[in-house]
Protein backbone atom coordinates (compact mmCIF):
# COMPACT_ATOMS: atom_id res chain seq x y z
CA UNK A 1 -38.30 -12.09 -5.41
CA UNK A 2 -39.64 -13.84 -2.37
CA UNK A 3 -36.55 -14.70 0.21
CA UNK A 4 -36.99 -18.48 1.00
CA UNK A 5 -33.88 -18.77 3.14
CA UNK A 6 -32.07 -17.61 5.71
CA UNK A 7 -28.57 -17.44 6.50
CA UNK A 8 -26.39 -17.76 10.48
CA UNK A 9 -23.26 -15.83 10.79
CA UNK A 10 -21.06 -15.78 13.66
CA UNK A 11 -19.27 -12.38 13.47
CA UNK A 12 -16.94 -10.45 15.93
CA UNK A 13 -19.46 -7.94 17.19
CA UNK A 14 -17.50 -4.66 16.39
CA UNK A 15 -17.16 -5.96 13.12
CA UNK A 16 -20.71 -6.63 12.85
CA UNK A 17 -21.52 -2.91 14.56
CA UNK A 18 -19.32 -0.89 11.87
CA UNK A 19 -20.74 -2.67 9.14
CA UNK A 20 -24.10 -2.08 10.20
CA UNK A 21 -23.42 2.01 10.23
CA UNK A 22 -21.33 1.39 7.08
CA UNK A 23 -24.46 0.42 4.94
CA UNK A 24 -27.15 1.98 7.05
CA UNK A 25 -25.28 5.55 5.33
CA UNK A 26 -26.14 4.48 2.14
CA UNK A 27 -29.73 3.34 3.59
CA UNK A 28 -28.83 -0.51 3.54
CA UNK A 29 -29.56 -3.29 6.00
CA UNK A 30 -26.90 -5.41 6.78
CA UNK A 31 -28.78 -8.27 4.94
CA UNK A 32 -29.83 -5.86 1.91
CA UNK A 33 -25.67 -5.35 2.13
CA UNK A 34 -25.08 -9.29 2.21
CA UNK A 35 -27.65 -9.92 -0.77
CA UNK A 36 -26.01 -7.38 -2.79
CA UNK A 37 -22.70 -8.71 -2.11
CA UNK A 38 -24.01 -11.99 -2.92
CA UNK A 39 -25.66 -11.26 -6.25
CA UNK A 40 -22.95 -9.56 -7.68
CA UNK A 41 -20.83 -12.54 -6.97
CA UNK A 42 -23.04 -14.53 -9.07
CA UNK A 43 -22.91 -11.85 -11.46
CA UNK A 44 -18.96 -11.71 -11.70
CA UNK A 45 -18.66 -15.71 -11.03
CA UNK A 46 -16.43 -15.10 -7.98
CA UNK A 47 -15.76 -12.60 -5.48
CA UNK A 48 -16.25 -8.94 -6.59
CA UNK A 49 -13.46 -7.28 -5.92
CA UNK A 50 -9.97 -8.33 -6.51
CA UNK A 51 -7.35 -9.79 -3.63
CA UNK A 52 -4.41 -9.10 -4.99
CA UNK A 53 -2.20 -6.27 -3.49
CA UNK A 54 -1.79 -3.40 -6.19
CA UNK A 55 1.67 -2.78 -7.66
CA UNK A 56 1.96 0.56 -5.65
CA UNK A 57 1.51 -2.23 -1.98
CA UNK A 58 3.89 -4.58 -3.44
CA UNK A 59 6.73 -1.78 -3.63
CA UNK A 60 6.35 -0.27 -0.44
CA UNK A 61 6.74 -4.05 0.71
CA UNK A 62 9.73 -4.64 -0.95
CA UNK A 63 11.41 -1.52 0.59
CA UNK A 64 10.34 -2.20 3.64
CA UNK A 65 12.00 -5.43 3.55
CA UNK A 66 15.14 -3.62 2.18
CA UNK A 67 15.08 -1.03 5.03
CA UNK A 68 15.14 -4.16 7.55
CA UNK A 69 17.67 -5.82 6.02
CA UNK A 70 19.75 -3.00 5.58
CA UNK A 71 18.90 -0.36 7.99
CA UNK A 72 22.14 2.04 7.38
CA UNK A 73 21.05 2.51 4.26
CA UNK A 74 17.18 3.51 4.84
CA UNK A 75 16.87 7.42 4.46
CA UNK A 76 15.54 7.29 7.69
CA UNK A 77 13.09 10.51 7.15
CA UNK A 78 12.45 12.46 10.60
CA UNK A 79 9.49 14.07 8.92
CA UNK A 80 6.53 13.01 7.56
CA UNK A 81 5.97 15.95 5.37
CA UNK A 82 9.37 15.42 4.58
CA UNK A 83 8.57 12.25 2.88
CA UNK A 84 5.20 13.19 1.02
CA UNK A 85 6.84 16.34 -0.50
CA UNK A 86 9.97 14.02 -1.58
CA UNK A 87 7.64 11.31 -2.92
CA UNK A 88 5.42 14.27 -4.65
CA UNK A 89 8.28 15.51 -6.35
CA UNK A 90 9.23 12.64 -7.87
CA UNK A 91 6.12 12.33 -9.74
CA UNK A 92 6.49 16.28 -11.54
C-alpha cells in the first residue's frame, strides 16, 4: 500500500527516545510502530488495548485509601519480603 500522508506529532522527547528503542528491538520504526497501532485500531473499532484498571489495581486502591484513613490499623509491614511471602501465602 502506497503511504499518501503524513502525520506531525509534538512529543516530549524522552518519550519519543524510549519509544524509538522500544520498537527498534522488535526491528520497528517508530512510524512502522504508529501504523500498526493505527491499523489495529481500525481493526478493533477503538483503541486496542483496554483502559480500565484490572480488579487486582482497583483493590490495592481501595486499601490504600483505607490505610490513609485509618493508619493505626494498616499492618504497617517493615519488610518487603515480609509482605510478598504474606501475600504468597494467601494464595496456597
Amino acid at each position: 500500500m502506497a503511504k499518501t500522508a503524513t502525520m506531525s506529532l509534538r512529543l516530549d522527547p524522552a518519550v519519543k527516545s524510549n519509544a524509538e528503542m522500544i520498537y527498534a528491538s522488535y526491528g520497528l520504526s517508530l512510524s512502522d510502530a504508529i501504523n500498526v497501532f493505527l491499523h489495529k485500531s481500525l481493526a478493533v473499532g477503538g483503541l486496542p488495548f483496554d483502559l480500565r484498571p484490572i480488579d487486582v489495581t482497583m483493590e490495592a486502591i481501595r486499601e490504600v485509601a483505607e490505610m490513609k484513613r485509618h493508619p493505626e490499623a494498616s499492618k504497617g509491614y517493615t519488610d518487603i519480603r515480609q509482605m510478598f511471602e504474606e501475600i504468597l501465602s494467601e494464595d496456597d
